[in-house]
PDB file of N, CA and C in Angstrom:
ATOM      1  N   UNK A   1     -15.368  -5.027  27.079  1.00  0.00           N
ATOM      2  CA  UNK A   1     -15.099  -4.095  26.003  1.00  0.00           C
ATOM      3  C   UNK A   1     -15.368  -2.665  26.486  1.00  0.00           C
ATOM      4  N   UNK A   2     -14.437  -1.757  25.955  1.00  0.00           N
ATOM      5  CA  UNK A   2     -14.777  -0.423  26.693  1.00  0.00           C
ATOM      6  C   UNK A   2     -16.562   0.425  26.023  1.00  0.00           C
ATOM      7  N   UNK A   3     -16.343   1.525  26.785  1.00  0.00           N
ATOM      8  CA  UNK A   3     -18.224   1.868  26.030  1.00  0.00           C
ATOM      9  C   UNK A   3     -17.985   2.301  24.893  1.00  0.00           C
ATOM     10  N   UNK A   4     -17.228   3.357  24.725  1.00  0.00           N
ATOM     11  CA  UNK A   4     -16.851   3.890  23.369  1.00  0.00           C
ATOM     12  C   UNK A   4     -15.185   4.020  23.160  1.00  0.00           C
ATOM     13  N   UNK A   5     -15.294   4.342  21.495  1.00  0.00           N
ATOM     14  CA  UNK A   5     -13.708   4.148  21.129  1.00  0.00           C
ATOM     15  C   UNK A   5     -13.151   5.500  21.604  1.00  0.00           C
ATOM     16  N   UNK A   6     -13.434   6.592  22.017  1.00  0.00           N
ATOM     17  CA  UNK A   6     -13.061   7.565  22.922  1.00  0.00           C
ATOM     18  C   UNK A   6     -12.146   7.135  23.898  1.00  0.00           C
ATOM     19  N   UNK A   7     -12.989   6.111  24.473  1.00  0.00           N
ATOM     20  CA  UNK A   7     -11.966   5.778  25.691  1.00  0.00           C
ATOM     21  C   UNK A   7     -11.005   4.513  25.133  1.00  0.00           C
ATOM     22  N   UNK A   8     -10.529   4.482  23.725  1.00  0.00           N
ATOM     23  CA  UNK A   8      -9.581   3.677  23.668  1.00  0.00           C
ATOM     24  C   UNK A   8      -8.509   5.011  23.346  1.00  0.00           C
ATOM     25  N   UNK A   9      -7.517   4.498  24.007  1.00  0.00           N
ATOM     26  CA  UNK A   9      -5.781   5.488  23.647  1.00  0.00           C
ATOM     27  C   UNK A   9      -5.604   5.153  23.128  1.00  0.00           C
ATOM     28  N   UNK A  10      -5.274   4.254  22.479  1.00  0.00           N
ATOM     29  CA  UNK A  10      -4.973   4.251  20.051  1.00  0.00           C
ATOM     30  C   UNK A  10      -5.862   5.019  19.615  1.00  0.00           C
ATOM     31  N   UNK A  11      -6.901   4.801  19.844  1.00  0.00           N
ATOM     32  CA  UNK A  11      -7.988   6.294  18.647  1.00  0.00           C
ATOM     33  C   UNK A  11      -7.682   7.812  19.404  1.00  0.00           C
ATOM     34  N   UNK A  12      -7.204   8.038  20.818  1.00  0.00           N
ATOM     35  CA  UNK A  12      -6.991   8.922  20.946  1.00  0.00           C
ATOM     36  C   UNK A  12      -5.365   9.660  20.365  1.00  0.00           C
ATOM     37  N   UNK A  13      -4.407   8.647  20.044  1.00  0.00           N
ATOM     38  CA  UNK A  13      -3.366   8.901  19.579  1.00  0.00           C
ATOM     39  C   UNK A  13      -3.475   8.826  18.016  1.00  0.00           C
ATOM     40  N   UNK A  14      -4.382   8.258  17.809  1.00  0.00           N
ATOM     41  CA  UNK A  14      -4.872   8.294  16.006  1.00  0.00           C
ATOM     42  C   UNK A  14      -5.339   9.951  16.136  1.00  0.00           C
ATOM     43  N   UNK A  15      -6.063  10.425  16.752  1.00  0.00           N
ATOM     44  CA  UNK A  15      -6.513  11.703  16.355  1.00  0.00           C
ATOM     45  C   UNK A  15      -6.136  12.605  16.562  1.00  0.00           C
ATOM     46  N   UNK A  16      -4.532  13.105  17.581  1.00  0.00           N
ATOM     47  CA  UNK A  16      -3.542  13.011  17.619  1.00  0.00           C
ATOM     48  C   UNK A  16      -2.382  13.702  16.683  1.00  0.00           C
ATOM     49  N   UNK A  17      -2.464  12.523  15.682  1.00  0.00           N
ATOM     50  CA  UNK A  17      -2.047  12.233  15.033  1.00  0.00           C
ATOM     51  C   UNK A  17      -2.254  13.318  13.412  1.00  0.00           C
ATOM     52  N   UNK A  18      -3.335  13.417  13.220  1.00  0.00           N
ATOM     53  CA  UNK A  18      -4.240  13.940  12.108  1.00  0.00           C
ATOM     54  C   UNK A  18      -3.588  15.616  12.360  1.00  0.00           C
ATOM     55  N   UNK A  19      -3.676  16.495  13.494  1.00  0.00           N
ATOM     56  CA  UNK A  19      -2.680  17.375  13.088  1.00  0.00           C
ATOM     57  C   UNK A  19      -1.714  17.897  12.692  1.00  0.00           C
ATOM     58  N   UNK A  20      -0.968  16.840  13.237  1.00  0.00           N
ATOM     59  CA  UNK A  20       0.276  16.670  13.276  1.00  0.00           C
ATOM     60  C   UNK A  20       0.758  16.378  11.697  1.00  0.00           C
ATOM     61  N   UNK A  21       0.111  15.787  11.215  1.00  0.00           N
ATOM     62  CA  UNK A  21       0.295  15.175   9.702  1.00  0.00           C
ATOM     63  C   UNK A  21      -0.298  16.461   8.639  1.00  0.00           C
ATOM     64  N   UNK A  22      -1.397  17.030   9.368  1.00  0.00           N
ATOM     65  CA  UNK A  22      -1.845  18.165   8.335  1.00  0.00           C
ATOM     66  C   UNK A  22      -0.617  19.164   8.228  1.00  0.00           C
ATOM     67  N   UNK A  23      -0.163  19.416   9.507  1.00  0.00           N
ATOM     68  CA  UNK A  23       0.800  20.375   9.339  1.00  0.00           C
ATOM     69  C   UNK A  23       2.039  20.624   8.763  1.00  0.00           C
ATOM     70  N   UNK A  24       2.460  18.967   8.449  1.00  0.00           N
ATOM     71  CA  UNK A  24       3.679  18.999   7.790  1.00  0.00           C
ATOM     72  C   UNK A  24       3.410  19.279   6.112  1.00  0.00           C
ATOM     73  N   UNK A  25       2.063  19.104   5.854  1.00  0.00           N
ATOM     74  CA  UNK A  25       1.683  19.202   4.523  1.00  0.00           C
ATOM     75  C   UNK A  25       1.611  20.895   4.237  1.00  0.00           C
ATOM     76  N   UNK A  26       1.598  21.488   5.278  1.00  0.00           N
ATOM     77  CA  UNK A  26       1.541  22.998   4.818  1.00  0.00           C
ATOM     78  C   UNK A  26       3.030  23.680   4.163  1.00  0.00           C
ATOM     79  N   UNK A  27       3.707  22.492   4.549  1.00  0.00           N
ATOM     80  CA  UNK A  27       5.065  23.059   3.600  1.00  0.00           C
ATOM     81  C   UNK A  27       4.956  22.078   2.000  1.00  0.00           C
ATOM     82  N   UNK A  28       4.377  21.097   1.803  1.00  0.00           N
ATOM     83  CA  UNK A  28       4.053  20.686   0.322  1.00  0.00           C
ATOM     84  C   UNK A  28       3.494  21.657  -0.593  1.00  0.00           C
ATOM     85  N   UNK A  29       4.483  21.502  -1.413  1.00  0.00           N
ATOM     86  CA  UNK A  29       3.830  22.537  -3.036  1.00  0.00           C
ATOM     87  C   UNK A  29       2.744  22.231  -3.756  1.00  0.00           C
ATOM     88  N   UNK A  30       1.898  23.810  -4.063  1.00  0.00           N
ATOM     89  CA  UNK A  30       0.618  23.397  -4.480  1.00  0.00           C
ATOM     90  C   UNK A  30       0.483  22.567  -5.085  1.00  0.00           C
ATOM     91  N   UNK A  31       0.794  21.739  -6.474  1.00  0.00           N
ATOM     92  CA  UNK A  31       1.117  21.139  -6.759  1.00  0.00           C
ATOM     93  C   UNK A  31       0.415  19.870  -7.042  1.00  0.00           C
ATOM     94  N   UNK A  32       0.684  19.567  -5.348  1.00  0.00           N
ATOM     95  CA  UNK A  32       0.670  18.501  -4.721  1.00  0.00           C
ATOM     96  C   UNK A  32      -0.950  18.077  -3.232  1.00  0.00           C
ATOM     97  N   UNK A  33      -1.518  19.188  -3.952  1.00  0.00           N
ATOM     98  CA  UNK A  33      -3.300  19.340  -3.241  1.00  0.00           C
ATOM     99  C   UNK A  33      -4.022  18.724  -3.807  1.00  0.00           C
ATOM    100  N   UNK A  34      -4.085  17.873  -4.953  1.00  0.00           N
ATOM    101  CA  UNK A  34      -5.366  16.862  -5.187  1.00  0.00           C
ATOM    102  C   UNK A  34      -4.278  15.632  -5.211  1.00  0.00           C
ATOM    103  N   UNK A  35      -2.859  15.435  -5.145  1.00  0.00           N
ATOM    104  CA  UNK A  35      -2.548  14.253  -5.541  1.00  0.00           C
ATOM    105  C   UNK A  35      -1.603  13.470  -4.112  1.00  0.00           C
ATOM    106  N   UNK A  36      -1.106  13.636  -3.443  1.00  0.00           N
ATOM    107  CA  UNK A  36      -0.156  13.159  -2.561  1.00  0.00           C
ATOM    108  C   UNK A  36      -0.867  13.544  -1.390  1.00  0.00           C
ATOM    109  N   UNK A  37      -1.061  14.997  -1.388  1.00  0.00           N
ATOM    110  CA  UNK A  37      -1.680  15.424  -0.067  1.00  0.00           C
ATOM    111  C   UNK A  37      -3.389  15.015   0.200  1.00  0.00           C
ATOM    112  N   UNK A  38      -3.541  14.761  -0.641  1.00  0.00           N
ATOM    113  CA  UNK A  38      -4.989  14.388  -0.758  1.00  0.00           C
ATOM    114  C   UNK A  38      -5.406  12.622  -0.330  1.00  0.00           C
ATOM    115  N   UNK A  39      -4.069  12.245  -0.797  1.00  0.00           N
ATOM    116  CA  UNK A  39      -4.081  10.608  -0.492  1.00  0.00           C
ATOM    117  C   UNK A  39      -3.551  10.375   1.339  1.00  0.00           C
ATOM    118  N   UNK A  40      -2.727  11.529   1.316  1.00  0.00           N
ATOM    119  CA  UNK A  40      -2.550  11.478   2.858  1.00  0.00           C
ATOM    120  C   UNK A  40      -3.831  11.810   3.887  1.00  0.00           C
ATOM    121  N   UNK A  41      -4.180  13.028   3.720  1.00  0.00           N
ATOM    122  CA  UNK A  41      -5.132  13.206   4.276  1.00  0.00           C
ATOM    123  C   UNK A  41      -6.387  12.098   4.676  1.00  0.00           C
ATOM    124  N   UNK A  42      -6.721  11.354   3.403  1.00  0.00           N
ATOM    125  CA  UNK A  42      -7.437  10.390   4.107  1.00  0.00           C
ATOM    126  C   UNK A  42      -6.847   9.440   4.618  1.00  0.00           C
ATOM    127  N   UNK A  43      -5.736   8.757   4.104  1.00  0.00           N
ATOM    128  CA  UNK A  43      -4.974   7.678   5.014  1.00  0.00           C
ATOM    129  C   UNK A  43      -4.846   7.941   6.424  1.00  0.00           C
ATOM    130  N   UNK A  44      -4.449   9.071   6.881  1.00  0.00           N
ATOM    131  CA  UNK A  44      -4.528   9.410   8.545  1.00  0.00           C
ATOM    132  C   UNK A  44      -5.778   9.642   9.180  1.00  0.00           C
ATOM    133  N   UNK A  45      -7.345  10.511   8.602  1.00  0.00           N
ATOM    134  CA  UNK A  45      -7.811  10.736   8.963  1.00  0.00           C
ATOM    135  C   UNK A  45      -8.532   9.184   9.128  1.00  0.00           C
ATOM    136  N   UNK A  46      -8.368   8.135   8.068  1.00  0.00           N
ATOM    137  CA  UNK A  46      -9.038   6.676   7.953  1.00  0.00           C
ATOM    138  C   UNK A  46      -8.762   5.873   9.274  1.00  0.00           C
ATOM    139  N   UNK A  47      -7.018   6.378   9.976  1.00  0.00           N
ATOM    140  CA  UNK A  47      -6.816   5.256  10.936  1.00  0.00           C
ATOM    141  C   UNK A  47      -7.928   5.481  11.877  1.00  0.00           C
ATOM    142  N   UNK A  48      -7.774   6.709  12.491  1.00  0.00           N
ATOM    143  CA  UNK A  48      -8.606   6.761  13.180  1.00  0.00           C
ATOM    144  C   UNK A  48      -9.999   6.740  13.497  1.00  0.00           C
ATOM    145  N   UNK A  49     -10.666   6.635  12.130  1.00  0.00           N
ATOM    146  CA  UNK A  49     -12.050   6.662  11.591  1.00  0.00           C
ATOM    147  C   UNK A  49     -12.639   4.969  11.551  1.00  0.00           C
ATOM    148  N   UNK A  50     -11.710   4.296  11.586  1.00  0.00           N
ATOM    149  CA  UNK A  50     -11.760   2.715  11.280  1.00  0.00           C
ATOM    150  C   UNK A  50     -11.727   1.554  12.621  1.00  0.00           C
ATOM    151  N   UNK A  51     -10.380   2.687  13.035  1.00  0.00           N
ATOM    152  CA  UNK A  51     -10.692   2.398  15.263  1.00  0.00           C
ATOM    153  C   UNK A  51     -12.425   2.414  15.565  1.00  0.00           C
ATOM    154  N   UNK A  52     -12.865   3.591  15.264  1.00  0.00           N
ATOM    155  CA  UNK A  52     -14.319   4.104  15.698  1.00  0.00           C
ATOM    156  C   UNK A  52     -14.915   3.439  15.231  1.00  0.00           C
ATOM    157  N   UNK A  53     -15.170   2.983  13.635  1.00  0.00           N
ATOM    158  CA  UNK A  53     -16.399   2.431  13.589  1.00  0.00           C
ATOM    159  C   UNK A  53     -16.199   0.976  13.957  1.00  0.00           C
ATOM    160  N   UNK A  54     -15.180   0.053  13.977  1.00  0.00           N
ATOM    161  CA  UNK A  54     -14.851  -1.013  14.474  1.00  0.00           C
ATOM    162  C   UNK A  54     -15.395  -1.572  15.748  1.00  0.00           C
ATOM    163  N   UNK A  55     -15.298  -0.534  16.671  1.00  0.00           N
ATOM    164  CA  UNK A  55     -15.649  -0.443  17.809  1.00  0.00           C
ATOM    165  C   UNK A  55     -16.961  -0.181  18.198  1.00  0.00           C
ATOM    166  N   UNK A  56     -17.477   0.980  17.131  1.00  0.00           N
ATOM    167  CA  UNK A  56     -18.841   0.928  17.469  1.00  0.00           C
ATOM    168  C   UNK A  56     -19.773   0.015  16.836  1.00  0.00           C
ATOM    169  N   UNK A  57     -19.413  -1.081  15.726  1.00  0.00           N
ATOM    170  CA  UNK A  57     -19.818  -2.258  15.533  1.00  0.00           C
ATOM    171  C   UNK A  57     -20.517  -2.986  17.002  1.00  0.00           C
ATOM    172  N   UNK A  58     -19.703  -3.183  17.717  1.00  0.00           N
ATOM    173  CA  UNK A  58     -19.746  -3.809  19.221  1.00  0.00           C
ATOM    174  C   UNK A  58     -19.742  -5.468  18.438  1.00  0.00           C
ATOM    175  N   UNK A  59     -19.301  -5.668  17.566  1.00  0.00           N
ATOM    176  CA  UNK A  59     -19.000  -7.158  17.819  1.00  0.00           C
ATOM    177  C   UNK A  59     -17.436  -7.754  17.233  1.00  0.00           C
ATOM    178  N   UNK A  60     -16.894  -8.355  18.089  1.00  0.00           N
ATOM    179  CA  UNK A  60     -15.396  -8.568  17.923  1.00  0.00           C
ATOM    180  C   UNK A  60     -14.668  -8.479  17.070  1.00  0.00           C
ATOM    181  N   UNK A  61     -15.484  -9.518  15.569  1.00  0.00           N
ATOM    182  CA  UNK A  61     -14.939  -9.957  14.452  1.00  0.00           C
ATOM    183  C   UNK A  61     -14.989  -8.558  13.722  1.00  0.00           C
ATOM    184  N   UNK A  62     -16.074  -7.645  13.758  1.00  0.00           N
ATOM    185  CA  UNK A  62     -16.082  -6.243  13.059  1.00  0.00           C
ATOM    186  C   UNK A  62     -14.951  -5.473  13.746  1.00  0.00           C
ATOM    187  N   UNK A  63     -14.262  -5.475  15.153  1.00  0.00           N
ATOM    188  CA  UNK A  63     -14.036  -4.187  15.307  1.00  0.00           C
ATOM    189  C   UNK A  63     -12.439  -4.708  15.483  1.00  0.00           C
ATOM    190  N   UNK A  64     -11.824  -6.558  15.045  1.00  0.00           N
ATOM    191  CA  UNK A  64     -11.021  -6.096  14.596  1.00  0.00           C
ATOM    192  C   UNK A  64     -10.275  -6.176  13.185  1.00  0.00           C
ATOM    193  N   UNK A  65     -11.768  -6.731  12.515  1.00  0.00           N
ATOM    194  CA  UNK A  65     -11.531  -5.799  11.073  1.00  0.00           C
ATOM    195  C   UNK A  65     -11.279  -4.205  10.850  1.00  0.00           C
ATOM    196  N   UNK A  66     -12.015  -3.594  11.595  1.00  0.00           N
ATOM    197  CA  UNK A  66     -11.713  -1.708  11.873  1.00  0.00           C
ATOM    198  C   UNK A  66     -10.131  -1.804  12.244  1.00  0.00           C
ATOM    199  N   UNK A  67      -9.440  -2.782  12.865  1.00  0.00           N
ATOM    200  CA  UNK A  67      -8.220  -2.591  13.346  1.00  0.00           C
ATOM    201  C   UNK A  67      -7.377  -3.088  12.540  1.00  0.00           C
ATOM    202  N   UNK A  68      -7.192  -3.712  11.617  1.00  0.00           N
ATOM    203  CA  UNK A  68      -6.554  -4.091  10.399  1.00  0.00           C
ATOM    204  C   UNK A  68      -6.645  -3.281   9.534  1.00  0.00           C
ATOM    205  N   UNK A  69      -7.558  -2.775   9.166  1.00  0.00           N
ATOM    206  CA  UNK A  69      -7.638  -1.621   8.092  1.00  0.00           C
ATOM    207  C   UNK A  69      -7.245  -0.525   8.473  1.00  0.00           C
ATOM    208  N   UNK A  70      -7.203  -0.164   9.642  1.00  0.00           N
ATOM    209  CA  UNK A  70      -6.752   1.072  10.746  1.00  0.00           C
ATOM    210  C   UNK A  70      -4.914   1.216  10.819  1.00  0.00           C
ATOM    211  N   UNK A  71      -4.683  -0.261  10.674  1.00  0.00           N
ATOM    212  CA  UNK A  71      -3.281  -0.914  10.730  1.00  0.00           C
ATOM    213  C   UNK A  71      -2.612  -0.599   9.191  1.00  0.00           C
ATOM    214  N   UNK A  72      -3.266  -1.032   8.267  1.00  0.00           N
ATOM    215  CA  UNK A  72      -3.108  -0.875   7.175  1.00  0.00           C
ATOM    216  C   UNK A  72      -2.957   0.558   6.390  1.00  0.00           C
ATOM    217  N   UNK A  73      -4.236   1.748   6.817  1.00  0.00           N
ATOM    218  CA  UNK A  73      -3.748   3.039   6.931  1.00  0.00           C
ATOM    219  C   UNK A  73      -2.637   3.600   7.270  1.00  0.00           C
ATOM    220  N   UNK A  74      -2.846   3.490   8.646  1.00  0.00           N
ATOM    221  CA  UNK A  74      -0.831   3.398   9.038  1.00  0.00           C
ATOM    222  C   UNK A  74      -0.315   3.280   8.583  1.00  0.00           C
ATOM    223  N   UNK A  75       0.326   2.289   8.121  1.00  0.00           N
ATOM    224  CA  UNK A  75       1.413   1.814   6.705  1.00  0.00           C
ATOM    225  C   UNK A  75       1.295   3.302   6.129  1.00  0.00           C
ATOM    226  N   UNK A  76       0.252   2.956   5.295  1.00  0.00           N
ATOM    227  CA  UNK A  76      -0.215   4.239   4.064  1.00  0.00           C
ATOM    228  C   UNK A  76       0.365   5.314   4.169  1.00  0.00           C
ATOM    229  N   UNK A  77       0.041   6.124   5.610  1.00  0.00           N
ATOM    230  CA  UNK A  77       0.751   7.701   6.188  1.00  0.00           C
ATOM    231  C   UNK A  77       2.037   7.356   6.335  1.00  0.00           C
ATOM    232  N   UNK A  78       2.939   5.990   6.991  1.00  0.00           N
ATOM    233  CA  UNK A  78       4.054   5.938   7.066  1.00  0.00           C
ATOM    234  C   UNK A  78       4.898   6.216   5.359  1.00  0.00           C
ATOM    235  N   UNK A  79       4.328   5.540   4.164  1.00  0.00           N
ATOM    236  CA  UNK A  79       4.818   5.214   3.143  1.00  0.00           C
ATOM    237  C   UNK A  79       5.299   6.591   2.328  1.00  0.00           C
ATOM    238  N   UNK A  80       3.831   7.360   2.654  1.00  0.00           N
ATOM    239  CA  UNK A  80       3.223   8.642   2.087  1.00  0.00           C
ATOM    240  C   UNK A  80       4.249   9.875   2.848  1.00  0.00           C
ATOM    241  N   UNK A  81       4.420   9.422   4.066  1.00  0.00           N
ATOM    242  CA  UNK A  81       5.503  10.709   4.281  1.00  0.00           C
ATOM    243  C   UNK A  81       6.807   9.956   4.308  1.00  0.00           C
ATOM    244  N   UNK A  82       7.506   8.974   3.664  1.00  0.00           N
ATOM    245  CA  UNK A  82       8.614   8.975   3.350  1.00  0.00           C
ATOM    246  C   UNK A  82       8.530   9.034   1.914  1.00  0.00           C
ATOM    247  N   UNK A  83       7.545   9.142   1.344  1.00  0.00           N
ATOM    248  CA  UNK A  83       7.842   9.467  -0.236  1.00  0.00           C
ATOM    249  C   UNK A  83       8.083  11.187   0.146  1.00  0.00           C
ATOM    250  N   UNK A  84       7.383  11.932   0.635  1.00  0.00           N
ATOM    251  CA  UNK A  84       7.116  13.322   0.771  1.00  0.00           C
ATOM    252  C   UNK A  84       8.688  13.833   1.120  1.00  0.00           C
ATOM    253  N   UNK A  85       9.018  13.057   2.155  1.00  0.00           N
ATOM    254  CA  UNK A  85      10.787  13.241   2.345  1.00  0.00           C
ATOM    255  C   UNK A  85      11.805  13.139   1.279  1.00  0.00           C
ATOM    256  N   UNK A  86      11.702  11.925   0.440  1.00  0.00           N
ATOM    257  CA  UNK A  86      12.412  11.670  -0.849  1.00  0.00           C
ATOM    258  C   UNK A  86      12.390  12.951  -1.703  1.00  0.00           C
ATOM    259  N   UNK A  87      10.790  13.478  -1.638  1.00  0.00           N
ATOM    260  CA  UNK A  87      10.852  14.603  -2.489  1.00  0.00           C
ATOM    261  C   UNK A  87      10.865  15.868  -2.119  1.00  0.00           C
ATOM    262  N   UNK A  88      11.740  15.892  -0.766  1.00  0.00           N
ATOM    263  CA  UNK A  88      11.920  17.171  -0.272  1.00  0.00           C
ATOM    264  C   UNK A  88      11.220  17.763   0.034  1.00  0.00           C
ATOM    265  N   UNK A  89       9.593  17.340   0.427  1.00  0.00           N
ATOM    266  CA  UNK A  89       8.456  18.336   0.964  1.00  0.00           C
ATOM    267  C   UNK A  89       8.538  18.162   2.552  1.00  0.00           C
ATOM    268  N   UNK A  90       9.285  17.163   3.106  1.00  0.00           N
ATOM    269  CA  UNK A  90       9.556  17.700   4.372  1.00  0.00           C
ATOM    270  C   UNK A  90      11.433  17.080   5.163  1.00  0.00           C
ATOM    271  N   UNK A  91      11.646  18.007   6.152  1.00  0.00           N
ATOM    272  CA  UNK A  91      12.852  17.302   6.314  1.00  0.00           C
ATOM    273  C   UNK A  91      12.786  15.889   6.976  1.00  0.00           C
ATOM    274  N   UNK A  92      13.699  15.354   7.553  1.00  0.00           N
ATOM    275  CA  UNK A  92      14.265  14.396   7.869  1.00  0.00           C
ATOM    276  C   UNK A  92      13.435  14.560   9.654  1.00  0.00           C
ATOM    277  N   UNK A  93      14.214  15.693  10.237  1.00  0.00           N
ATOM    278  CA  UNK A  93      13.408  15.811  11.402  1.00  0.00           C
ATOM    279  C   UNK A  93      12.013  15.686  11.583  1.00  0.00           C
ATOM    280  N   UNK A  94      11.245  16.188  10.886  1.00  0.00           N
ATOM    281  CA  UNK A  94       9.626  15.996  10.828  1.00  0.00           C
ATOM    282  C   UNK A  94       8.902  14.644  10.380  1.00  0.00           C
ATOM    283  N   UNK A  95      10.159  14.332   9.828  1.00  0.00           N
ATOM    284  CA  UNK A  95       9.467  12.407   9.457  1.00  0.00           C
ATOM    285  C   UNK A  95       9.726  12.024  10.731  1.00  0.00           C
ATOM    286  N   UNK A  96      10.917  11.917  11.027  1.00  0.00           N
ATOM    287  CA  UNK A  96      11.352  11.421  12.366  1.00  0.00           C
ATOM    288  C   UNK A  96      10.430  11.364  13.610  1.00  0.00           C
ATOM    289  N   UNK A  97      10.083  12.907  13.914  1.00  0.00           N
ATOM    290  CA  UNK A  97       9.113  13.114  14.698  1.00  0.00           C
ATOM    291  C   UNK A  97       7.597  12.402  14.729  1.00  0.00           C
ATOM    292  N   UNK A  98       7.120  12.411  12.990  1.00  0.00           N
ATOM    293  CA  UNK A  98       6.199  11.985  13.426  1.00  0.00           C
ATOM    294  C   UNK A  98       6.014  10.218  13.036  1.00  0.00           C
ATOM    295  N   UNK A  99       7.143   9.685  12.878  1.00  0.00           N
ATOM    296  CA  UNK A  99       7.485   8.171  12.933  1.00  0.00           C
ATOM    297  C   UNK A  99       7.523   7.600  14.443  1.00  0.00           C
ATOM    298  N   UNK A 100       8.151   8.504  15.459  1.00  0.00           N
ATOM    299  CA  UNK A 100       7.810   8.001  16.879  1.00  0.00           C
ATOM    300  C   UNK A 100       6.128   7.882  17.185  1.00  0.00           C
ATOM    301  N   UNK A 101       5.609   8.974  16.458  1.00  0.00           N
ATOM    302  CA  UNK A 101       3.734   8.688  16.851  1.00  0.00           C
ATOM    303  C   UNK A 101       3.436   7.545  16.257  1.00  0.00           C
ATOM    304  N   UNK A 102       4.004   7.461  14.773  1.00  0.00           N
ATOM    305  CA  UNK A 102       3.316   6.606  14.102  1.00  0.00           C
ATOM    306  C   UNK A 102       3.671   5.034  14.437  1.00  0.00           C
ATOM    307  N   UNK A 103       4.804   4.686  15.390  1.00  0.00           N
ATOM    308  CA  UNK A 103       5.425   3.600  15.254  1.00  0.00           C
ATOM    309  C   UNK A 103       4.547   3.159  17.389  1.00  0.00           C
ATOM    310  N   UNK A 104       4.357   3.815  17.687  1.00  0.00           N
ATOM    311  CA  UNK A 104       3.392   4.323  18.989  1.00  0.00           C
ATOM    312  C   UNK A 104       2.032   3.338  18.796  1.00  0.00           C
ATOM    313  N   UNK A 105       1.560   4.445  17.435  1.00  0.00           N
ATOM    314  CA  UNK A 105       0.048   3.845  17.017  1.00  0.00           C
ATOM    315  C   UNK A 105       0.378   2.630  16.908  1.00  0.00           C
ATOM    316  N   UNK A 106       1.086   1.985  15.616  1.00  0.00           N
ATOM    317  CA  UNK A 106       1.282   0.370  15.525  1.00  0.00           C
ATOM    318  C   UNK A 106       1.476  -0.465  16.814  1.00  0.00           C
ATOM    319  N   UNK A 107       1.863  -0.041  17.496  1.00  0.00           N
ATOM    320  CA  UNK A 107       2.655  -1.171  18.828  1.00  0.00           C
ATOM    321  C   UNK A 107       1.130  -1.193  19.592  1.00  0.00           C
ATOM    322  N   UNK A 108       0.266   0.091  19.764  1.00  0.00           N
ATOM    323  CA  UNK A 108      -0.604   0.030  19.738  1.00  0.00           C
ATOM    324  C   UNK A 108      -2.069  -1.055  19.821  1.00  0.00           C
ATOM    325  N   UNK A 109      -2.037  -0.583  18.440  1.00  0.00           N
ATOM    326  CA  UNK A 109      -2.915  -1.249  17.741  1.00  0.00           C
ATOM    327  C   UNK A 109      -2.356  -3.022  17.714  1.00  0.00           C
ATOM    328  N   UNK A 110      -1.422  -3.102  17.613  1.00  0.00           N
ATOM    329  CA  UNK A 110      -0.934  -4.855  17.659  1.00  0.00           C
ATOM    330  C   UNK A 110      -1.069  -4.953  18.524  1.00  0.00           C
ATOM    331  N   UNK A 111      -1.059  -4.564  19.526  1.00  0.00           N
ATOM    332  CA  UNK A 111      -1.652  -4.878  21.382  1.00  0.00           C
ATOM    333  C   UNK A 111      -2.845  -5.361  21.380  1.00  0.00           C
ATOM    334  N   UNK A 112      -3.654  -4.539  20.960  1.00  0.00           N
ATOM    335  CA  UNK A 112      -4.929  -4.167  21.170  1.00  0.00           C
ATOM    336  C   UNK A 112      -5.253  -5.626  19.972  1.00  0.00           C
ATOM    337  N   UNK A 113      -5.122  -5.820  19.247  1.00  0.00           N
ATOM    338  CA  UNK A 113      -5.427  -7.062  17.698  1.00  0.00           C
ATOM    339  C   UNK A 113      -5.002  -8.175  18.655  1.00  0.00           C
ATOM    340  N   UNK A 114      -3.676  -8.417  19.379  1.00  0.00           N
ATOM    341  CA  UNK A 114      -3.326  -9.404  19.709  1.00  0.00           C
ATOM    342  C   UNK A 114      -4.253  -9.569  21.162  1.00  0.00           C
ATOM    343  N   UNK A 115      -4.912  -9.071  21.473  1.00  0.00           N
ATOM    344  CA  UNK A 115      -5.603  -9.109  23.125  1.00  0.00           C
ATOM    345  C   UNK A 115      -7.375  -9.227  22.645  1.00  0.00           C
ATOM    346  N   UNK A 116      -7.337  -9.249  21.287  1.00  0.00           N
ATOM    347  CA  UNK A 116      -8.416  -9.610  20.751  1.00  0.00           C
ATOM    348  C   UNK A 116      -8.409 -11.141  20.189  1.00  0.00           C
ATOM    349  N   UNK A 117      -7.313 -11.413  19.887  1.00  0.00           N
ATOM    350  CA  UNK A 117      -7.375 -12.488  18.982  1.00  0.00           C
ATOM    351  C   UNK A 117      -7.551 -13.749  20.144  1.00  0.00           C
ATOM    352  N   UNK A 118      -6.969 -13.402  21.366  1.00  0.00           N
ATOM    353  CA  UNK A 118      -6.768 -14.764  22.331  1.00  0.00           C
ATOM    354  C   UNK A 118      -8.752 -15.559  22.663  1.00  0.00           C
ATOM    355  N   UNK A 119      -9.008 -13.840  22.848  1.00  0.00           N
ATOM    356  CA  UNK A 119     -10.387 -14.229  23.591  1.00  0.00           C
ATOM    357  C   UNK A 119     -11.354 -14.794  22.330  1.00  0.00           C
TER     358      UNK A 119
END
């Protein structure tokens, strides 16, 4: 097992990630600061928060519960910025863009779940 989740590249592409997602929210209407953007914000900041503590559990069955729920976040930011697209808070290109990270993280993280599950 590695020493820390630092040195895993899914939590480093989870965190990554978290700018990238804040920034598209700077074009969302106020509006939308305690209710959509607020649910995003933790869904992205969670994947990567869930890698970490999973890991720093140090025991298998915990860290890849952290990776299911980490998995499951995902979803969340994926869902959350295609609603945000539907409603015109961002274009088509910027989902796009950040659907290659997000589809990255998953292949990811199912690597990493499935290379857990054998041992």
């Amino acid at each position: 097992m590695v020493k820390s989740y630092r040195d895993l590249k899914v939590w480093q592409k989870a965190i990554e990630l978290i700018p990238e997602v804040y920034g598209l929210m700077k074009s969302f209407p106020k509006t939308e600061q305690y209710a959509l953007m607020d649910q995003l914000r933790r869904a992205v900041v969670s994947v990567a928060a869930n890698i970490a503590e999973g890991q720093a559990r140090q025991h298998r069955k915990e860290f890849l519960q952290g990776l299911y729920i980490a998995r499951g976040s995902l979803a969340e930011v994926d869902t959350l910025l295609e609603v945000a697209l539907r409603l015109s808070y961002i274009t088509r290109e910027q989902q796009k863009s950040t659907e290659k990270a997000i589809m990255e993280i998953r292949r990811m993280l199912e690597g990493l779940i499935k290379s857990m599950q054998v041992h």
